[in-house]
PDB file of N, CA and C in Angstrom:
ATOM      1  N   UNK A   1      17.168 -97.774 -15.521  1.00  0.00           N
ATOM      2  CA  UNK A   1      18.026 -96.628 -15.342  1.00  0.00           C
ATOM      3  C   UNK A   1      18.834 -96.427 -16.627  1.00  0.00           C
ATOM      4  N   UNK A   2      18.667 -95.256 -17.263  1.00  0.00           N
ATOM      5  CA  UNK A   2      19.670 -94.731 -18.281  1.00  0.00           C
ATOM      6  C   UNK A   2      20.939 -94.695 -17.684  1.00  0.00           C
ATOM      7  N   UNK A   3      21.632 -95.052 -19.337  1.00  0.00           N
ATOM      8  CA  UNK A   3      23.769 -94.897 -18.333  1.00  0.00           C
ATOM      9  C   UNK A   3      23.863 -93.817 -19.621  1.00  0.00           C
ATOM     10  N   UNK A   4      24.701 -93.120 -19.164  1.00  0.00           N
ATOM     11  CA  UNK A   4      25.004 -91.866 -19.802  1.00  0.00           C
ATOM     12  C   UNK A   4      26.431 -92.764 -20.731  1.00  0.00           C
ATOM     13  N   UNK A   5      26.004 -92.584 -22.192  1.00  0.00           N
ATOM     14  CA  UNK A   5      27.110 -92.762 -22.645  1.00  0.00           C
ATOM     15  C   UNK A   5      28.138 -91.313 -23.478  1.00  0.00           C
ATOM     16  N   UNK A   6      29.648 -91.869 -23.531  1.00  0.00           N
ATOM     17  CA  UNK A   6      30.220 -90.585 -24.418  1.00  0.00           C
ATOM     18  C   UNK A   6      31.207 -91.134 -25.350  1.00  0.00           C
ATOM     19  N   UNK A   7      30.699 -90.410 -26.587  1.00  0.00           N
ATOM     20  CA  UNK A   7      31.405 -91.075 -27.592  1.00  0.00           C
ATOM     21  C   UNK A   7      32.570 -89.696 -28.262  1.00  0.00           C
ATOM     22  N   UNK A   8      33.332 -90.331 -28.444  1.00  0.00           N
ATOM     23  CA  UNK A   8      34.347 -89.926 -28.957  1.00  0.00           C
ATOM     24  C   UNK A   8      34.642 -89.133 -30.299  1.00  0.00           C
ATOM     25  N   UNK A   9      34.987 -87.838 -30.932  1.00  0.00           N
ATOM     26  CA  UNK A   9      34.793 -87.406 -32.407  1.00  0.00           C
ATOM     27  C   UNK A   9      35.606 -88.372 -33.212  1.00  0.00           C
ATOM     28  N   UNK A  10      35.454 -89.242 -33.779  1.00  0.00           N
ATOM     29  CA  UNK A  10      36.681 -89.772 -34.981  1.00  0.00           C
ATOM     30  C   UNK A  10      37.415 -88.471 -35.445  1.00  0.00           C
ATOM     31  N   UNK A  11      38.579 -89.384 -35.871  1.00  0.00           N
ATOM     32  CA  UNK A  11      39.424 -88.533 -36.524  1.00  0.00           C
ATOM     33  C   UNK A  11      38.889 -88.084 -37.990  1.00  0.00           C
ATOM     34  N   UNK A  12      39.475 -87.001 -38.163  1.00  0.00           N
ATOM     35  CA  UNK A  12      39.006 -86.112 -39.681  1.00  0.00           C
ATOM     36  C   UNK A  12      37.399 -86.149 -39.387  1.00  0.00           C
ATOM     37  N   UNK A  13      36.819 -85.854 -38.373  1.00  0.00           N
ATOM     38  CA  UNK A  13      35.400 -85.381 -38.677  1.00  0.00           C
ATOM     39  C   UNK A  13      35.464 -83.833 -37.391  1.00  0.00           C
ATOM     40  N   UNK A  14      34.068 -83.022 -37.528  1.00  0.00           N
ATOM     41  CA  UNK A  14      34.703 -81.765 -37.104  1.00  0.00           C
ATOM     42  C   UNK A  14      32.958 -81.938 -36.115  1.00  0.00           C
ATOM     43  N   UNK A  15      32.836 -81.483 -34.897  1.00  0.00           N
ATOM     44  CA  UNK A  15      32.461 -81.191 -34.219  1.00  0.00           C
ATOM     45  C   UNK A  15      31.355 -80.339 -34.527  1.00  0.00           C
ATOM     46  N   UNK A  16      30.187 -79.968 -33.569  1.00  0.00           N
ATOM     47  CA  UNK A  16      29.247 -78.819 -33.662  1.00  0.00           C
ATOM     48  C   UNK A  16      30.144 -77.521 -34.135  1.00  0.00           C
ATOM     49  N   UNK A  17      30.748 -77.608 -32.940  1.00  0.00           N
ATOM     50  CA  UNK A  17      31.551 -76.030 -32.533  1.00  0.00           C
ATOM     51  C   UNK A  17      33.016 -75.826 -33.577  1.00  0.00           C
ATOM     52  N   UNK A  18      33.062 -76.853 -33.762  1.00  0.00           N
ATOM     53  CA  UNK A  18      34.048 -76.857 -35.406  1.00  0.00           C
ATOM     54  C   UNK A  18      33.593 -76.218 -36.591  1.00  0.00           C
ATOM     55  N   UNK A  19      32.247 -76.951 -36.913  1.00  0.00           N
ATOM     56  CA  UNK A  19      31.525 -76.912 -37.984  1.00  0.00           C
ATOM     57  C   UNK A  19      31.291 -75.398 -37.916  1.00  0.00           C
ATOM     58  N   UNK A  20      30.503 -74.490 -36.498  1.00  0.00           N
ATOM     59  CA  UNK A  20      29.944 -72.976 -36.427  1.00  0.00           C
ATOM     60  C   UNK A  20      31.376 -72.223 -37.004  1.00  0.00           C
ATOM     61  N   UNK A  21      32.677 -72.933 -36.139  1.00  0.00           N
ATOM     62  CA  UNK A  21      34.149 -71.819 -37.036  1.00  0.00           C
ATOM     63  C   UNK A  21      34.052 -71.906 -38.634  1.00  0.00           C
ATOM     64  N   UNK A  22      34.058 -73.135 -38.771  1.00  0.00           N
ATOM     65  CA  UNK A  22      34.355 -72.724 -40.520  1.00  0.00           C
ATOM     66  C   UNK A  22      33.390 -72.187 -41.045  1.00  0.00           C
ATOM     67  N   UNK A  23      31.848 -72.602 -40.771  1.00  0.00           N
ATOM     68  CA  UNK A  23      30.976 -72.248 -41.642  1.00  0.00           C
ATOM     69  C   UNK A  23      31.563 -70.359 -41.490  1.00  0.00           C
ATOM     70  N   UNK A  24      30.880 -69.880 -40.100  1.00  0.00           N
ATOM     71  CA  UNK A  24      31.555 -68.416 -40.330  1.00  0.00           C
ATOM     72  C   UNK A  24      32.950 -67.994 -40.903  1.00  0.00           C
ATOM     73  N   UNK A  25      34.066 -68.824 -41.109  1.00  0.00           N
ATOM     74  CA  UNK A  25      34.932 -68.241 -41.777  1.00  0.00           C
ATOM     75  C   UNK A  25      34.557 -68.140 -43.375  1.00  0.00           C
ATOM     76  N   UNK A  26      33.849 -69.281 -43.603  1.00  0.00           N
ATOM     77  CA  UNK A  26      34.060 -69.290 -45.046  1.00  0.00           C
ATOM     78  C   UNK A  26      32.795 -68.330 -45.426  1.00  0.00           C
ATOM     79  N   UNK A  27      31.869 -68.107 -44.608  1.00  0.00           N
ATOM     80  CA  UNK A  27      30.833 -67.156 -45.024  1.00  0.00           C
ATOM     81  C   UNK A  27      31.596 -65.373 -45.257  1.00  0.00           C
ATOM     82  N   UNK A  28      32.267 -65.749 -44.086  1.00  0.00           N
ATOM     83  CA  UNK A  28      33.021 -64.247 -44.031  1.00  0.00           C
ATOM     84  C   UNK A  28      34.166 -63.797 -45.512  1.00  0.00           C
ATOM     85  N   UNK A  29      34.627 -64.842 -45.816  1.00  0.00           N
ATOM     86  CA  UNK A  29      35.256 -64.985 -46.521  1.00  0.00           C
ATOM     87  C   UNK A  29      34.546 -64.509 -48.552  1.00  0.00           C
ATOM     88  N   UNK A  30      33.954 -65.477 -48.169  1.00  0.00           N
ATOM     89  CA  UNK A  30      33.069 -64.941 -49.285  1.00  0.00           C
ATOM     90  C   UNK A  30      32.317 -63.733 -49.664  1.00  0.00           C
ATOM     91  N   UNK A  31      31.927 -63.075 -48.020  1.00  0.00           N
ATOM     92  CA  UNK A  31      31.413 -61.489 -48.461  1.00  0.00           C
ATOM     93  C   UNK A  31      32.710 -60.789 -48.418  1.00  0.00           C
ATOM     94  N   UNK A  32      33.959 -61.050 -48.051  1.00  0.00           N
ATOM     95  CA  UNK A  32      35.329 -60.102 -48.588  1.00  0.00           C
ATOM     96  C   UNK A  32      34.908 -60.562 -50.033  1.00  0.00           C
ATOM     97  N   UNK A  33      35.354 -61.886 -50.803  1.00  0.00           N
ATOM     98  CA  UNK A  33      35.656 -61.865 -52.353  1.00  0.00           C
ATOM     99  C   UNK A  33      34.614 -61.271 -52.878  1.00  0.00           C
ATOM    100  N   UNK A  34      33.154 -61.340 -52.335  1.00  0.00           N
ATOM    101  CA  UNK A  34      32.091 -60.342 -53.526  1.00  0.00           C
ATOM    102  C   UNK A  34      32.627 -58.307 -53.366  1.00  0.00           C
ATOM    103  N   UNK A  35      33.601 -58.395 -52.688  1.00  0.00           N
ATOM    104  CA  UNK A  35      33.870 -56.955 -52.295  1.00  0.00           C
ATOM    105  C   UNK A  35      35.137 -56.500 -53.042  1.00  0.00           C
ATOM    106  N   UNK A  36      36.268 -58.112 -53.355  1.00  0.00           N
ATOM    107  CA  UNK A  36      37.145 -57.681 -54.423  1.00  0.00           C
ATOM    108  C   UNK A  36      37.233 -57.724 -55.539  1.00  0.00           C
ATOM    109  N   UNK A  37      38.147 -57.098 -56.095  1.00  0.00           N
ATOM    110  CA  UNK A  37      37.792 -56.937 -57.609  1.00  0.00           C
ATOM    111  C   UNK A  37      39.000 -58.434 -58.213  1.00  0.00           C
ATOM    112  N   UNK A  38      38.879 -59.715 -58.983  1.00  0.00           N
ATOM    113  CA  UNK A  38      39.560 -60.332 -59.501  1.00  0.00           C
ATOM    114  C   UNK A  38      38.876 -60.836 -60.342  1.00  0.00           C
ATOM    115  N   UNK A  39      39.652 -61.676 -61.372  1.00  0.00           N
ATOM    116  CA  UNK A  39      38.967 -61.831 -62.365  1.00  0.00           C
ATOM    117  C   UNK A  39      38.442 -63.728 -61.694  1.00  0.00           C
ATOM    118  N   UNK A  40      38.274 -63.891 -60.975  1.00  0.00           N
ATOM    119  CA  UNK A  40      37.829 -65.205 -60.402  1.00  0.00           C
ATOM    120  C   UNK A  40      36.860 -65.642 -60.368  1.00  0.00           C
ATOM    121  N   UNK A  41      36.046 -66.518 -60.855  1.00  0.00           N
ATOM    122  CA  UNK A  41      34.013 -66.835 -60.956  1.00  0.00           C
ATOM    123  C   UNK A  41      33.748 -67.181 -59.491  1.00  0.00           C
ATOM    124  N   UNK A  42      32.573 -66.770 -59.044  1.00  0.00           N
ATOM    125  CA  UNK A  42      31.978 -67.172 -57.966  1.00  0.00           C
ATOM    126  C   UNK A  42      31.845 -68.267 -57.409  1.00  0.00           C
ATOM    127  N   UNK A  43      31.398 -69.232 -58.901  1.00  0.00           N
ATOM    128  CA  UNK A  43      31.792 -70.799 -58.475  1.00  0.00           C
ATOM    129  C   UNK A  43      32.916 -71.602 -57.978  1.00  0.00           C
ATOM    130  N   UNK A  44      34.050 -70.779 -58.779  1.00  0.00           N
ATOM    131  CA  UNK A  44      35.173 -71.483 -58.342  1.00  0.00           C
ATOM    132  C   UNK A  44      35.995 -70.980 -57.204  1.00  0.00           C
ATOM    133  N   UNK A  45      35.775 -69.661 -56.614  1.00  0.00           N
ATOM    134  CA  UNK A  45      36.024 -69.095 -55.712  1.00  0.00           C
ATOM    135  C   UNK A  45      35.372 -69.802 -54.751  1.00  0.00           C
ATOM    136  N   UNK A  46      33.922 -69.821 -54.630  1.00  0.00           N
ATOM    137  CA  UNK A  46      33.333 -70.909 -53.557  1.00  0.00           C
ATOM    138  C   UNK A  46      33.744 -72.140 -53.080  1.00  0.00           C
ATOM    139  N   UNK A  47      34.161 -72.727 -54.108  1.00  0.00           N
ATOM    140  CA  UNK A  47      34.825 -73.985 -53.974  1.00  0.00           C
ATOM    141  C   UNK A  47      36.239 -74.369 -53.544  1.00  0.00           C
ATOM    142  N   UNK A  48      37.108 -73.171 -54.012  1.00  0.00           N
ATOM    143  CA  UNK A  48      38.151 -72.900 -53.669  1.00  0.00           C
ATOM    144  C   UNK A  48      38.532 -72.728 -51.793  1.00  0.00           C
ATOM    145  N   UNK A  49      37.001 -71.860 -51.537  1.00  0.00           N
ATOM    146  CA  UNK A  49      37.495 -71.545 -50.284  1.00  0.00           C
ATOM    147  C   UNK A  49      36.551 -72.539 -49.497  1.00  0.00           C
ATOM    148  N   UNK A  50      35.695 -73.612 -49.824  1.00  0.00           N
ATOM    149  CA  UNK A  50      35.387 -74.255 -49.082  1.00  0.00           C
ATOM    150  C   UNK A  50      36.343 -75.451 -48.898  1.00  0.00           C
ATOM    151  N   UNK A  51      36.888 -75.880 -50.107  1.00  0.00           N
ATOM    152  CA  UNK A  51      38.224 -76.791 -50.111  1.00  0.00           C
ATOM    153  C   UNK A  51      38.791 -76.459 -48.944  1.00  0.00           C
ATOM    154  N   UNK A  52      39.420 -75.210 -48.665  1.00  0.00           N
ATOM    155  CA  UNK A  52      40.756 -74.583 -47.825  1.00  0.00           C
ATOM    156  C   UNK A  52      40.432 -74.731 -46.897  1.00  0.00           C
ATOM    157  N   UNK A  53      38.909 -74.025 -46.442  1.00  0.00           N
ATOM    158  CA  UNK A  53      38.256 -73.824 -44.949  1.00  0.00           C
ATOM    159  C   UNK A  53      38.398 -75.024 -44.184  1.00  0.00           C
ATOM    160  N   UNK A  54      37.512 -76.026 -44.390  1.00  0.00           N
ATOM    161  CA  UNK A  54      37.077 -77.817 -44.500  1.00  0.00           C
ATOM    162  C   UNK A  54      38.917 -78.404 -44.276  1.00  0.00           C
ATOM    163  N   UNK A  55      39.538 -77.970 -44.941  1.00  0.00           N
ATOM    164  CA  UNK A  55      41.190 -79.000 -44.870  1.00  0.00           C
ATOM    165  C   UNK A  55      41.359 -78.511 -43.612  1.00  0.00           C
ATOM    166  N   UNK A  56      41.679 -77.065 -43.730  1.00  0.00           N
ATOM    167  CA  UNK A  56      42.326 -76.030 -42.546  1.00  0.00           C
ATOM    168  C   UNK A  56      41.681 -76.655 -40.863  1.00  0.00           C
ATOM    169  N   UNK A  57      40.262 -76.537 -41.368  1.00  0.00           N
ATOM    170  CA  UNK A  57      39.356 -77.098 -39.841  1.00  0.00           C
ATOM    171  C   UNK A  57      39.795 -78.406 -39.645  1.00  0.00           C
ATOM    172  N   UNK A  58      39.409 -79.549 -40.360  1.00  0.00           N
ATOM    173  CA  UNK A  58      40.415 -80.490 -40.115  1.00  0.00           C
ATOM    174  C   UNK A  58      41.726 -80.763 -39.585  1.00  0.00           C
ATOM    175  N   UNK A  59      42.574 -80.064 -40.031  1.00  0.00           N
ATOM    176  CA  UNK A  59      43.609 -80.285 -39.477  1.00  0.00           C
ATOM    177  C   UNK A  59      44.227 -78.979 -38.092  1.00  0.00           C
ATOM    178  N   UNK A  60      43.344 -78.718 -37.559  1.00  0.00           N
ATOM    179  CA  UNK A  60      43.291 -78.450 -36.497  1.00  0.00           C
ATOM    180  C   UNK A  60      42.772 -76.555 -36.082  1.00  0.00           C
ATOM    181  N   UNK A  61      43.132 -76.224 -37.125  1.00  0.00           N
ATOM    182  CA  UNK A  61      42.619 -74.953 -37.442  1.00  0.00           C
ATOM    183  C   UNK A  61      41.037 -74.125 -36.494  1.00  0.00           C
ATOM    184  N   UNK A  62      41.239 -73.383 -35.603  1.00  0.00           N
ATOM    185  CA  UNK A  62      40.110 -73.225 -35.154  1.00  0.00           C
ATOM    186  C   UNK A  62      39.757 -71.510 -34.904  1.00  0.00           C
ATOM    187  N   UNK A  63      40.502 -70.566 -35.647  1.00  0.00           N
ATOM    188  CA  UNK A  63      40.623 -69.128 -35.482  1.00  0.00           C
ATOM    189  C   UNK A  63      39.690 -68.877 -36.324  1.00  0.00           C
ATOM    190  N   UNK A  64      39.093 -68.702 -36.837  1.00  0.00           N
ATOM    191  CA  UNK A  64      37.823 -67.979 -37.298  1.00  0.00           C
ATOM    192  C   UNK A  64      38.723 -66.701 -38.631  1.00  0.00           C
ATOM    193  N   UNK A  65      39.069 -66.018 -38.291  1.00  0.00           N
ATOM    194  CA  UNK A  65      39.682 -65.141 -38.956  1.00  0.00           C
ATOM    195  C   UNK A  65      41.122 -65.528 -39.429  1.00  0.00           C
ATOM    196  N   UNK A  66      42.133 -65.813 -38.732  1.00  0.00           N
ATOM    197  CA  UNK A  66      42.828 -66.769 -39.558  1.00  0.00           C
ATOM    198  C   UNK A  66      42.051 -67.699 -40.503  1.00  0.00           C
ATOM    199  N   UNK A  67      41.332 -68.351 -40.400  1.00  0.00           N
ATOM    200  CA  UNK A  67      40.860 -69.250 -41.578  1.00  0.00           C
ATOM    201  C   UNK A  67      40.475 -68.329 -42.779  1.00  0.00           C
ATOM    202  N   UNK A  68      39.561 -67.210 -42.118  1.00  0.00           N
ATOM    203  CA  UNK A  68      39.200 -66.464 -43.468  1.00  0.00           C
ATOM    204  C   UNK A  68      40.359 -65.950 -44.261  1.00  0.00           C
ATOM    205  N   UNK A  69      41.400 -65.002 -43.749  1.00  0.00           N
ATOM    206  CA  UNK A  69      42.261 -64.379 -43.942  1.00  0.00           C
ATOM    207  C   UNK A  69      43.338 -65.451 -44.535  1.00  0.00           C
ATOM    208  N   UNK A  70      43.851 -66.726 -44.459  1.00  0.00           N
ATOM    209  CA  UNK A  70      44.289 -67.423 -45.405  1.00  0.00           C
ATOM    210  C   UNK A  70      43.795 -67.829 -46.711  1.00  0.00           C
ATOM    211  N   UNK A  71      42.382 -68.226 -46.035  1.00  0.00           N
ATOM    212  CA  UNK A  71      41.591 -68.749 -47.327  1.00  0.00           C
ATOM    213  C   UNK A  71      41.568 -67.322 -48.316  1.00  0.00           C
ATOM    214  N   UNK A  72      41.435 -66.375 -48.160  1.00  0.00           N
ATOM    215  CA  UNK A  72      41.535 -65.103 -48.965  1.00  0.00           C
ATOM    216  C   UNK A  72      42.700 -65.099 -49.653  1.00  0.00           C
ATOM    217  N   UNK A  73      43.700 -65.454 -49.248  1.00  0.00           N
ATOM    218  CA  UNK A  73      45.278 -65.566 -50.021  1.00  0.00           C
ATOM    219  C   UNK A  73      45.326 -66.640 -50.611  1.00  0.00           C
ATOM    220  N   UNK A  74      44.763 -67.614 -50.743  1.00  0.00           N
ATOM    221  CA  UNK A  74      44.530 -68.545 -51.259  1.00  0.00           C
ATOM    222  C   UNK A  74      44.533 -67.950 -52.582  1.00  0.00           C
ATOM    223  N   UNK A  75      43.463 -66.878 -52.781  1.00  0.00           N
ATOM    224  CA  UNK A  75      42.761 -66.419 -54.404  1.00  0.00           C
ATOM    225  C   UNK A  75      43.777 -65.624 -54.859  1.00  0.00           C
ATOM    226  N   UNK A  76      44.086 -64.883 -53.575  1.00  0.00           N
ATOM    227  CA  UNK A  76      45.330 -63.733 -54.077  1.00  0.00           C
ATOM    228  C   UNK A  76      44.494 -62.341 -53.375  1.00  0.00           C
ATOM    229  N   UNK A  77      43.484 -62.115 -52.915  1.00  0.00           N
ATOM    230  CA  UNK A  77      42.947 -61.319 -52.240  1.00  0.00           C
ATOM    231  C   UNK A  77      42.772 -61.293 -50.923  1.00  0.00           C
ATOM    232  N   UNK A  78      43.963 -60.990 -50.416  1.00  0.00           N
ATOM    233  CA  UNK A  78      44.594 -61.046 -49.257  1.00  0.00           C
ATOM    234  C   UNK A  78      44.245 -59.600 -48.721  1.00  0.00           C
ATOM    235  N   UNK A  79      44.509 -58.439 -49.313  1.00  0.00           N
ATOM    236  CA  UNK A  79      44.610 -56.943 -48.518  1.00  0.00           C
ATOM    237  C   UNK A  79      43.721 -55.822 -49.633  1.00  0.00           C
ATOM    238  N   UNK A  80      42.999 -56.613 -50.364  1.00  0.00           N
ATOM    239  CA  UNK A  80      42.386 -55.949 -51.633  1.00  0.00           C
ATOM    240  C   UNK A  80      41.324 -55.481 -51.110  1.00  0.00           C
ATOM    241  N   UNK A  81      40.599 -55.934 -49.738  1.00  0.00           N
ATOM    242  CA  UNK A  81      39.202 -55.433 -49.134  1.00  0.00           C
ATOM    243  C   UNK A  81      39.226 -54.694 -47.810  1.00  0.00           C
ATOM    244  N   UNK A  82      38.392 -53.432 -47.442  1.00  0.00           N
ATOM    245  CA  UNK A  82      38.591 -53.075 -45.927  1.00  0.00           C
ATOM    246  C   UNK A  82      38.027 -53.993 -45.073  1.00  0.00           C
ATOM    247  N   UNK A  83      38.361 -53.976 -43.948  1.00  0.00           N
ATOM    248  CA  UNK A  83      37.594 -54.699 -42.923  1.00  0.00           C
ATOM    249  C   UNK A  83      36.472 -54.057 -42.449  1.00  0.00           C
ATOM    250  N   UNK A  84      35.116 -55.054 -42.581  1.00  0.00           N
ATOM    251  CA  UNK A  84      34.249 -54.275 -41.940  1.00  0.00           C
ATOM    252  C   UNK A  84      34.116 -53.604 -40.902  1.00  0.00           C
TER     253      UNK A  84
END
């Protein structure tokens, strides 16, 4: 007979359903910055907002749009893009 076991998330690691929020924030995030105009490289913008996304989810963060919408102020392109 199988025993059903359940294990627990450690701390600082992020879940399935963690992982689906940030990835979509930070995806979302990134088609706002290809839409604003700054003088910021792609690379470091990427990195920038995967840094933020990844901390933010970690530490408890789970709004989807809040995440994007900070991580955007992060660069300084906060209200520079319409909403789709």
């Amino acid at each position: 007979m199988a025993t059903q076991q359940h294990f627990r998330t450690p701390p600082n690691t992020l879940g399935p359903d963690d992982l689906r929020v940030a990835a979509t924030a930070f995806e979302a995030a990134l088609v706002r910055f290809r839409q604003a105009t700054t003088y910021i490289t792609p690379h470091s913008a990427r990195q920038a907002l995967a840094f933020f996304v990844i901390d933010r989810a970690l530490s408890g963060e789970r709004d989807e749009a809040r995440l994007r919408d900070e991580a955007l102020r992060l660069l300084g392109i906060g209200g520079q893009v319409a909403t789709p």
